[in-house]
Protein backbone atom coordinates (compact mmCIF):
# COMPACT_ATOMS: atom_id res chain seq x y z
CA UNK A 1 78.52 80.61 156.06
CA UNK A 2 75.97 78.29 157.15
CA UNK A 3 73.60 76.79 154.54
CA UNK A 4 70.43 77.56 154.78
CA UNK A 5 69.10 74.31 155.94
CA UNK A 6 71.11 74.34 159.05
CA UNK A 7 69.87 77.83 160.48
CA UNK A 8 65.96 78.33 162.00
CA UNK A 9 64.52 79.60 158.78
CA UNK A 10 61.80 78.30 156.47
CA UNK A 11 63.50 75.10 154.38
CA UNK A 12 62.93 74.15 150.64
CA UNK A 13 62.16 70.71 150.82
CA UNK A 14 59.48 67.84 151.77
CA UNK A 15 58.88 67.30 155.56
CA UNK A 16 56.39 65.24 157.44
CA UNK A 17 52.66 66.96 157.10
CA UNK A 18 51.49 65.91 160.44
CA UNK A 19 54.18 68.33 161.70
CA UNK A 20 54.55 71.50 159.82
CA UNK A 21 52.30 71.02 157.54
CA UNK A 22 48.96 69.85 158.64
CA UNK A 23 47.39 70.62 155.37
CA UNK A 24 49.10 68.37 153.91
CA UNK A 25 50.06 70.48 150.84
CA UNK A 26 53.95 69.64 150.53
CA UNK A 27 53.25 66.29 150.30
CA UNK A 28 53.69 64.65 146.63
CA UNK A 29 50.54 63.95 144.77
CA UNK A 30 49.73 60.07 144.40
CA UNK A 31 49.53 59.75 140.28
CA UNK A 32 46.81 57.45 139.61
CA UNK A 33 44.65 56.85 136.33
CA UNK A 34 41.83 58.76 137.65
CA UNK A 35 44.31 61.99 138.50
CA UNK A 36 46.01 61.63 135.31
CA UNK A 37 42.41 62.05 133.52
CA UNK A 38 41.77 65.07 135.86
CA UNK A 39 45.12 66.68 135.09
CA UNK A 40 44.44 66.25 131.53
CA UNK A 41 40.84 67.79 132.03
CA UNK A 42 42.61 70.80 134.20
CA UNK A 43 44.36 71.80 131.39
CA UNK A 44 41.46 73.07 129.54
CA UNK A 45 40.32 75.19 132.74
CA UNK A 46 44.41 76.43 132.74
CA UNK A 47 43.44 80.28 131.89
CA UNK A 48 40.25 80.28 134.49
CA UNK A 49 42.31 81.52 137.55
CA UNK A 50 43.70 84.32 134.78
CA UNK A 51 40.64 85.30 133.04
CA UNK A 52 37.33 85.39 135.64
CA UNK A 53 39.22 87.83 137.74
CA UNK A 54 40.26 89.76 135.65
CA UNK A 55 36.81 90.17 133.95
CA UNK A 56 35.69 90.83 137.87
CA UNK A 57 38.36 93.56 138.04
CA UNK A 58 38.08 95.18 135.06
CA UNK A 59 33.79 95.25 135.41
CA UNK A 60 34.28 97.14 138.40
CA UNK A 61 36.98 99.50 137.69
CA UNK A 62 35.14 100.29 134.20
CA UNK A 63 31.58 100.89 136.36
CA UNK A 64 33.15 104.74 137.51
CA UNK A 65 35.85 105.23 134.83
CA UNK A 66 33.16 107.99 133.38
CA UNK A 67 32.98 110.00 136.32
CA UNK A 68 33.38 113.58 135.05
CA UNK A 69 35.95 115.59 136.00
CA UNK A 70 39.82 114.96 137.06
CA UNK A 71 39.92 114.30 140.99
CA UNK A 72 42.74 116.08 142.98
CA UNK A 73 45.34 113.58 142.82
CA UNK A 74 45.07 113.08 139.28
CA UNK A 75 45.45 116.73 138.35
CA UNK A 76 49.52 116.24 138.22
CA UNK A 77 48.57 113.45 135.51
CA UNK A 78 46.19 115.45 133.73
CA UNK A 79 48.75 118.41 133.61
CA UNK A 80 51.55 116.20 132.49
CA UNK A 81 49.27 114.38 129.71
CA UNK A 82 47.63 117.95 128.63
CA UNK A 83 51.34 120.11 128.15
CA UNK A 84 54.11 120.28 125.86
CA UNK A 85 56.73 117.42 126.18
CA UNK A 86 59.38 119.44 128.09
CA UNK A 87 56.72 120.41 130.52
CA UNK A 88 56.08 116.87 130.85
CA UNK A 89 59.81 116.27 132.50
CA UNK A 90 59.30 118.93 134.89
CA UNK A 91 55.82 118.44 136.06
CA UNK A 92 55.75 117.37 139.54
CA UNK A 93 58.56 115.35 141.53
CA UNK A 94 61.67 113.31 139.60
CA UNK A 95 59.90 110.08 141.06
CA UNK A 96 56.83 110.65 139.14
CA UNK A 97 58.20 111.61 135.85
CA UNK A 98 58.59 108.11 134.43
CA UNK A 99 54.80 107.98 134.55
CA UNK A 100 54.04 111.68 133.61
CA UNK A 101 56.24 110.91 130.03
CA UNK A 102 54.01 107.39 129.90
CA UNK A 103 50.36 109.44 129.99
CA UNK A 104 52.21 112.61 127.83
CA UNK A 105 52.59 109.66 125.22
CA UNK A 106 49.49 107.86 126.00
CA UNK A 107 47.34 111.32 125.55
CA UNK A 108 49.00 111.82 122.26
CA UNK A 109 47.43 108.28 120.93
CA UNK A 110 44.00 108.20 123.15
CA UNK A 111 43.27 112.11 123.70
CA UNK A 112 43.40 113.63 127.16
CA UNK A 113 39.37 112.86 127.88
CA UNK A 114 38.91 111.48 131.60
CA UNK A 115 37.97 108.48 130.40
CA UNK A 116 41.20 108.54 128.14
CA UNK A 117 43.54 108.96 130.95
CA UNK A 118 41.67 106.71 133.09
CA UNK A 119 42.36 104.05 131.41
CA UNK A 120 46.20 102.91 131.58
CA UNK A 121 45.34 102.58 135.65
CA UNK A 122 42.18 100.06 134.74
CA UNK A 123 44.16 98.52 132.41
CA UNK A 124 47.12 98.05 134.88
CA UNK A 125 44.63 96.58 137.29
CA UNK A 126 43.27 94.61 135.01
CA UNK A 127 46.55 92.86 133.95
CA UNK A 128 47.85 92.73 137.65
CA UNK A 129 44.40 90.92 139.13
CA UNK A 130 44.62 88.30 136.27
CA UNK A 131 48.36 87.74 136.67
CA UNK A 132 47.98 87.39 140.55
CA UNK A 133 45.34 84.30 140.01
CA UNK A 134 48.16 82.79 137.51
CA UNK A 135 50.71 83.26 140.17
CA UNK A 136 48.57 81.50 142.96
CA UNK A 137 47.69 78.94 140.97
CA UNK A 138 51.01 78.10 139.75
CA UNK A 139 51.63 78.19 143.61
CA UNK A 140 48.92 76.64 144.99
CA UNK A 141 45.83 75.40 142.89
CA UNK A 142 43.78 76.61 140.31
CA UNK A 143 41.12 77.26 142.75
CA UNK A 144 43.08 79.05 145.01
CA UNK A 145 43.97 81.12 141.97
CA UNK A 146 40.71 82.18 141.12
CA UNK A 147 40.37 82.90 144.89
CA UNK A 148 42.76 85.19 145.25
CA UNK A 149 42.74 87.48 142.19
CA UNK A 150 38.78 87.92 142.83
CA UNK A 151 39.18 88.92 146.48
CA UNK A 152 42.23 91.69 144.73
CA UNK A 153 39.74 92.50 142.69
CA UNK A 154 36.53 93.26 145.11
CA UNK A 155 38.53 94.90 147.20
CA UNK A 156 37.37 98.68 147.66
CA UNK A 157 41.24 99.85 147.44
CA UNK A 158 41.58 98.44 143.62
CA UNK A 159 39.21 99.16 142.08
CA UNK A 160 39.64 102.94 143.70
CA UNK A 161 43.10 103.11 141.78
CA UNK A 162 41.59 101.44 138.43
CA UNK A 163 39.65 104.11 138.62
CA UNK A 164 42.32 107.10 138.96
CA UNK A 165 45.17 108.66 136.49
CA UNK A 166 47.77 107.51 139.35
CA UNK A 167 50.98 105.78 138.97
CA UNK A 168 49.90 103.65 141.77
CA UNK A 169 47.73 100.80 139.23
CA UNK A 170 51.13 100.93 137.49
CA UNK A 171 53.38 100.39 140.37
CA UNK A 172 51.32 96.98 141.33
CA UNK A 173 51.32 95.17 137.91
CA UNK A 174 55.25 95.98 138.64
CA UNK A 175 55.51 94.57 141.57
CA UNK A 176 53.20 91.89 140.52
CA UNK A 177 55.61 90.70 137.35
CA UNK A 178 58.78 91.28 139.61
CA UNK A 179 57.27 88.77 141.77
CA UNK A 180 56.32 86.58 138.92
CA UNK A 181 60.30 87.01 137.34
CA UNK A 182 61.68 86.20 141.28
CA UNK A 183 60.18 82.51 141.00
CA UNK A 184 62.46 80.77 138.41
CA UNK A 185 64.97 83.04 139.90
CA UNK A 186 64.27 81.24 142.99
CA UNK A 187 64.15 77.87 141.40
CA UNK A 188 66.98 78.00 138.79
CA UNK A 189 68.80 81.67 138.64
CA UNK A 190 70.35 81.34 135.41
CA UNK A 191 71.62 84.37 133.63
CA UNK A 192 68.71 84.98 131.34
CA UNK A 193 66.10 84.47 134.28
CA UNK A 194 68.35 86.95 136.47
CA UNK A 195 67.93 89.47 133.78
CA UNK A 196 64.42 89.31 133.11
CA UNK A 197 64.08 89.87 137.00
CA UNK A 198 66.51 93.21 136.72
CA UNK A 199 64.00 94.13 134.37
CA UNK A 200 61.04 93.77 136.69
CA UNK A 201 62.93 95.74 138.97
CA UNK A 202 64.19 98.56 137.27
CA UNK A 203 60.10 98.86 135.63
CA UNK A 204 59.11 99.14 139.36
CA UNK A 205 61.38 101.69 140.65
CA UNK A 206 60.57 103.49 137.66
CA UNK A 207 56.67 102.76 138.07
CA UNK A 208 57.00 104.40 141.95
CA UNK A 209 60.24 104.83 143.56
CA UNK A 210 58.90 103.17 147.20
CA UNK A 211 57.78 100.53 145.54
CA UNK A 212 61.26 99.31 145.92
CA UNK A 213 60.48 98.13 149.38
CA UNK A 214 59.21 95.27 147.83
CA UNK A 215 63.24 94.02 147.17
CA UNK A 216 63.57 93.97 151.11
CA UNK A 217 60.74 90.71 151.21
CA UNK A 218 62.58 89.38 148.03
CA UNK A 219 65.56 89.56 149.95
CA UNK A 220 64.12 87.52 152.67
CA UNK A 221 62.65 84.90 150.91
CA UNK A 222 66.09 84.54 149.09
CA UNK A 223 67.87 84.44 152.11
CA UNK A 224 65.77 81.91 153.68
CA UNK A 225 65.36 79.49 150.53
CA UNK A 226 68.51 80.04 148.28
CA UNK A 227 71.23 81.51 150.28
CA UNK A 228 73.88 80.31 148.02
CA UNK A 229 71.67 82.61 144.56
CA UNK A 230 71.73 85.74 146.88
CA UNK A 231 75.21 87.16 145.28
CA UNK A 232 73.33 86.55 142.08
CA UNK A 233 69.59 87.55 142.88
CA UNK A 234 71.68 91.10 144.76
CA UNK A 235 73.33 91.78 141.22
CA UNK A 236 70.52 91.71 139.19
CA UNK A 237 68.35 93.59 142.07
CA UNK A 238 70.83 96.45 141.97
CA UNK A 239 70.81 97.98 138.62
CA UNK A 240 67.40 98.96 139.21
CA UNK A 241 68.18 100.62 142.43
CA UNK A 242 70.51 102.14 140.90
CA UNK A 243 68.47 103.74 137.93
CA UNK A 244 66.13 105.16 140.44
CA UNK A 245 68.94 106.76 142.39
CA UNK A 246 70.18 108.39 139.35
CA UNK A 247 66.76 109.34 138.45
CA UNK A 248 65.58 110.73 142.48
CA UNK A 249 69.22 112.63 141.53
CA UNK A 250 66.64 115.46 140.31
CA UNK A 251 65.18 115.55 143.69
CA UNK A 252 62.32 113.97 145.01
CA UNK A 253 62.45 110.93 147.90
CA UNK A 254 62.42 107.02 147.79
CA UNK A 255 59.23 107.05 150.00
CA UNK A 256 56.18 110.06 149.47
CA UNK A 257 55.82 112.17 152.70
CA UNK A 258 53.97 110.59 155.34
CA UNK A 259 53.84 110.63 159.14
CA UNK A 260 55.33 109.27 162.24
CA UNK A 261 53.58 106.26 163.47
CA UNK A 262 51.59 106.35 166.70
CA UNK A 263 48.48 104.10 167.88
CA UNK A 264 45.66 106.30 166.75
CA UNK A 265 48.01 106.15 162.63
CA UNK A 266 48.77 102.58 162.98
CA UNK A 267 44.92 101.63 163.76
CA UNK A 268 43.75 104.03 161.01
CA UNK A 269 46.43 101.60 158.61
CA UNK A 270 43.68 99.02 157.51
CA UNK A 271 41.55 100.82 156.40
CA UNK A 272 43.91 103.02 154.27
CA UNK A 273 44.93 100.17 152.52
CA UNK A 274 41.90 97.61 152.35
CA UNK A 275 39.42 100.37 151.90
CA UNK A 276 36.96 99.23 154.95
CA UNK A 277 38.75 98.15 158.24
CA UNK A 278 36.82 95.30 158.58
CA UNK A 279 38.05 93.67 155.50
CA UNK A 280 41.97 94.35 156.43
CA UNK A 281 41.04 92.67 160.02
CA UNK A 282 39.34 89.99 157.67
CA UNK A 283 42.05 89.17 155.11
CA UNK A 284 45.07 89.41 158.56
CA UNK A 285 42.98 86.90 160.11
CA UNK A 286 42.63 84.77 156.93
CA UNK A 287 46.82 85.58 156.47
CA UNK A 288 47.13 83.37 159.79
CA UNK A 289 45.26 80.51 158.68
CA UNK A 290 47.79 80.19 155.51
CA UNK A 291 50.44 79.43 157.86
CA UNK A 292 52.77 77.38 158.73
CA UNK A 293 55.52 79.09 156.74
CA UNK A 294 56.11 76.42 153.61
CA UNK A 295 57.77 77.85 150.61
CA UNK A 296 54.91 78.82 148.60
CA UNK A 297 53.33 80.98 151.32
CA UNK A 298 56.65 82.24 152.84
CA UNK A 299 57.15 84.52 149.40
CA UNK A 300 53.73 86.00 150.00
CA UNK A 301 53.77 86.40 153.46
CA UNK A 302 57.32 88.35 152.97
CA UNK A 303 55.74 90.53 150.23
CA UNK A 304 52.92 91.49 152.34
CA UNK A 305 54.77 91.94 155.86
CA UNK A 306 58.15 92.92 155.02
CA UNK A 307 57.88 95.88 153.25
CA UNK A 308 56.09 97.17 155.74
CA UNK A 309 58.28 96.52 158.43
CA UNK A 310 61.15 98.21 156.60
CA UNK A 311 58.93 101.62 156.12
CA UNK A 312 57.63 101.25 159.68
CA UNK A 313 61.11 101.59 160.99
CA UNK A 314 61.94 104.14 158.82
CA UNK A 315 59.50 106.61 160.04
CA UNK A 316 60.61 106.08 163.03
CA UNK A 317 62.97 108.17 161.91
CA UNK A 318 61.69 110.44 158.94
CA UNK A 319 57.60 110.66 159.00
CA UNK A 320 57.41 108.54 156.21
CA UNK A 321 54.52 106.42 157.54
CA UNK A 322 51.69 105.76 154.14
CA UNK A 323 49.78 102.81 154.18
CA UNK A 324 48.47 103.71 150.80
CA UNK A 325 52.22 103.53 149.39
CA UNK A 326 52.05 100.38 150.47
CA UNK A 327 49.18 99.40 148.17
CA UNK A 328 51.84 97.14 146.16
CA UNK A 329 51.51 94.43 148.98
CA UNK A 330 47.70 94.08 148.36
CA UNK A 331 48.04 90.89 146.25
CA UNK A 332 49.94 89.49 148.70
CA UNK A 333 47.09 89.83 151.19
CA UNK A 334 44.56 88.34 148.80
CA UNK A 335 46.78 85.26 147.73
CA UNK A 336 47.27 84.42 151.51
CA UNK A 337 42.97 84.95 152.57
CA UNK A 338 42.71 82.80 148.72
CA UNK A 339 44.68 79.99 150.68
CA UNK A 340 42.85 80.19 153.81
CA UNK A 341 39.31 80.37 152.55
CA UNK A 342 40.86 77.21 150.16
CA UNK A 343 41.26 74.88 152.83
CA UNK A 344 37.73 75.53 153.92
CA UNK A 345 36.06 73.52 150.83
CA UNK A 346 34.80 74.74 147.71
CA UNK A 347 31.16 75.91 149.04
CA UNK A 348 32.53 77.51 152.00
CA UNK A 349 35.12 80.00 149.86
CA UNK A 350 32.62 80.98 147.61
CA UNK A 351 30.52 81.88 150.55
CA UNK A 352 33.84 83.48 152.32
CA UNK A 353 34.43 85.27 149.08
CA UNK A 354 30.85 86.72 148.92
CA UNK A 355 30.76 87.61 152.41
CA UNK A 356 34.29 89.79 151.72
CA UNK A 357 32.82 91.14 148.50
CA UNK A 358 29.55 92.55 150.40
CA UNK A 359 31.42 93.88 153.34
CA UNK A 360 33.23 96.51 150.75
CA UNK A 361 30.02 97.62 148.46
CA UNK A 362 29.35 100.25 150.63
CA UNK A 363 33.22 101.35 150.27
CA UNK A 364 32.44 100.38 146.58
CA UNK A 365 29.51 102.43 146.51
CA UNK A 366 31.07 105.59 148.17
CA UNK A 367 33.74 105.83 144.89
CA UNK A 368 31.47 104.76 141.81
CA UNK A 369 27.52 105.12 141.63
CA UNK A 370 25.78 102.71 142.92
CA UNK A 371 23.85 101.85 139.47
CA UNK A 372 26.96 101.28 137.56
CA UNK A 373 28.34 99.35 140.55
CA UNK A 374 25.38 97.01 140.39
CA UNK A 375 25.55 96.68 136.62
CA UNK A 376 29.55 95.71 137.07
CA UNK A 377 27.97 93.31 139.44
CA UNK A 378 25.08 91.20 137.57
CA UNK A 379 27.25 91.79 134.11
């Protein structure tokens, strides 16, 4: 088999930044006594890109975490949280039983108010947003980190699922920390780091079944950067699909029921996931401008397009067609507009950033009140 750096795939490796990478981000940083003062500076701003987002993210999922009464797709949740364990197992599908037996447990600590229930998902959120500006700037910069996990966290889509007793909040921390686990996989896949990344995976499939699609832009980026690790990375993937076929053994799908794709489905897709169409036109444009394909934004770009692919060929097939199951991809979106609106200069990604944030208040608006929104807003 060919190695990888013989094929026409994205290569590991430095190349010439006036060719594929006119940014000039590959190339290796010039040390000098003025960087190595900044460097030592940086490391007191190290838990920024962690911490501001998440604040963002958890100040607007909190604003409508009161809101009375359990919304229709919670009411499985609610059920689960409020019966008798055995009920627990069998309420609803096998794929959501993982997370019925997690809010069954977490109602027995915390109660079963709506506020109580609520919770896990914000907190999910919460933990995903602020691990999402670590892993962008442990990719890119500790700008672009901060970047990215605020535009996750204004977007009308999250903080819609902070807000809800859904296993969806769950599902993206998963896929979040698998993607975390995949990078020393990527860079050295030695037996501990392989199982730590099983882990990730089996939490996922257990988190939401479909979620699983997420393995297929894995797969890529191993294929493309460490061809000689995919036995390895395909060993430690597979327990975890396994689990999850044992589990779906009960009945239930790998993928929720959706439709067959057709124009008038397809252009209705951004706004299903993004919340407002204008902001998933927004953030696909911004995708573009994070190209050419290096390393760093090859994993992202995989995460957010492959998965996608896969289920779009599926239904096909099977109407199986959800952009919201594909709400796991999200931080991939925001990491790749975080690059873009990077390379503009600081003042000009703030002002990208606030522009993005205002075109999804009124999305914002729509799910919390207004007055709490605003008060999430000024803190």
């Amino acid at each position: 088999m060919m190695d990888a750096d013989t094929m026409v795939l994205p290569r590991l490796g430095p190349t010439e930044a006036g060719v594929e990478d006119p940014w000039g981000e590959d190339r290796p940083p010039r040390r000098s006594r003025a960087a190595a003062r900044a460097a030592a500076g940086a490391g007191r701003w190290r838990a920024v890109p962690w911490l501001l987002p998440a604040l963002l993210a958890g100040g607007l999922g909190g604003a409508g975490l009161a809101t009375p009464g359990p919304r229709t797709e919670e009411l499985a949740a609610w059920r689960a949280a409020t019966s008798p364990w055995r009920a627990a197992l069998t309420a609803g599908d096998a794929a959501s039983m993982p997370y019925h037996l997690l809010m069954r447990g977490w109602a027995e600590l915390f109660g079963t108010s709506d506020v109580a229930l609520r919770l896990p998902s914000l907190l999910a959120v919460t933990v995903a947003v602020a691990l999402v500006g670590g892993l962008a700037a442990r990719l890119f910069a500790p700008g672009t980190g901060v970047l990215a996990g605020a535009l996750l966290a204004v977007l009308p889509t999250t903080t819609r699922y902070a807000q809800e007793a859904r296993p969806d909040a769950v599902a993206l921390l998963a896929a979040v920390l698998a993607t975390w686990l995949l990078l020393p996989v990527l860079d050295r896949p030695t037996a501990r780091r392989l199982v730590a990344y099983a882990a990730g995976v089996a939490l996922l499939g257990l988190c939401q079944p479909g979620a699983l699609l997420l393995l297929a832009g894995h797969g890529w980026v191993v294929l493309a950067f460490r061809r000689r690790a995919a036995g390895r990375w395909f060993a430690a993937a597979a327990p975890g699909v396994l689990l999850v076929i044992v589990l779906l053994s009960r009945g239930g799908g790998f993928l929720p029921p959706g439709v067959r794709p057709d124009p008038a489905v397809l252009a209705a897709a951004p706004r299903e996931l993004f919340g407002v169409t204008a902001l998933g036109v927004v953030l696909a444009g911004l995708a573009l401008f994070s190209l050419p394909l290096r390393y760093a934004a090859a994993i992202c770009t995989a995460w957010a397009l492959v998965p996608a692919l896969v289920m779009l060929l599926v239904a096909w097939a099977v109407p199986v067609w959800s952009p919201a199951a594909l709400f796991f991809t999200l931080p991939a979106w925001a990491v790749l507009g975080a690059v873009a609106l990077s390379r503009l200069g600081a003042r000009w990604a703030v002002a990208g950033l606030a522009a993005i944030a205002l075109t999804g208040v009124p999305a914002q608006a729509a799910g919390a009140p207004a007055i709490r929104l605003i008060q999430a807003l000024c803190g």
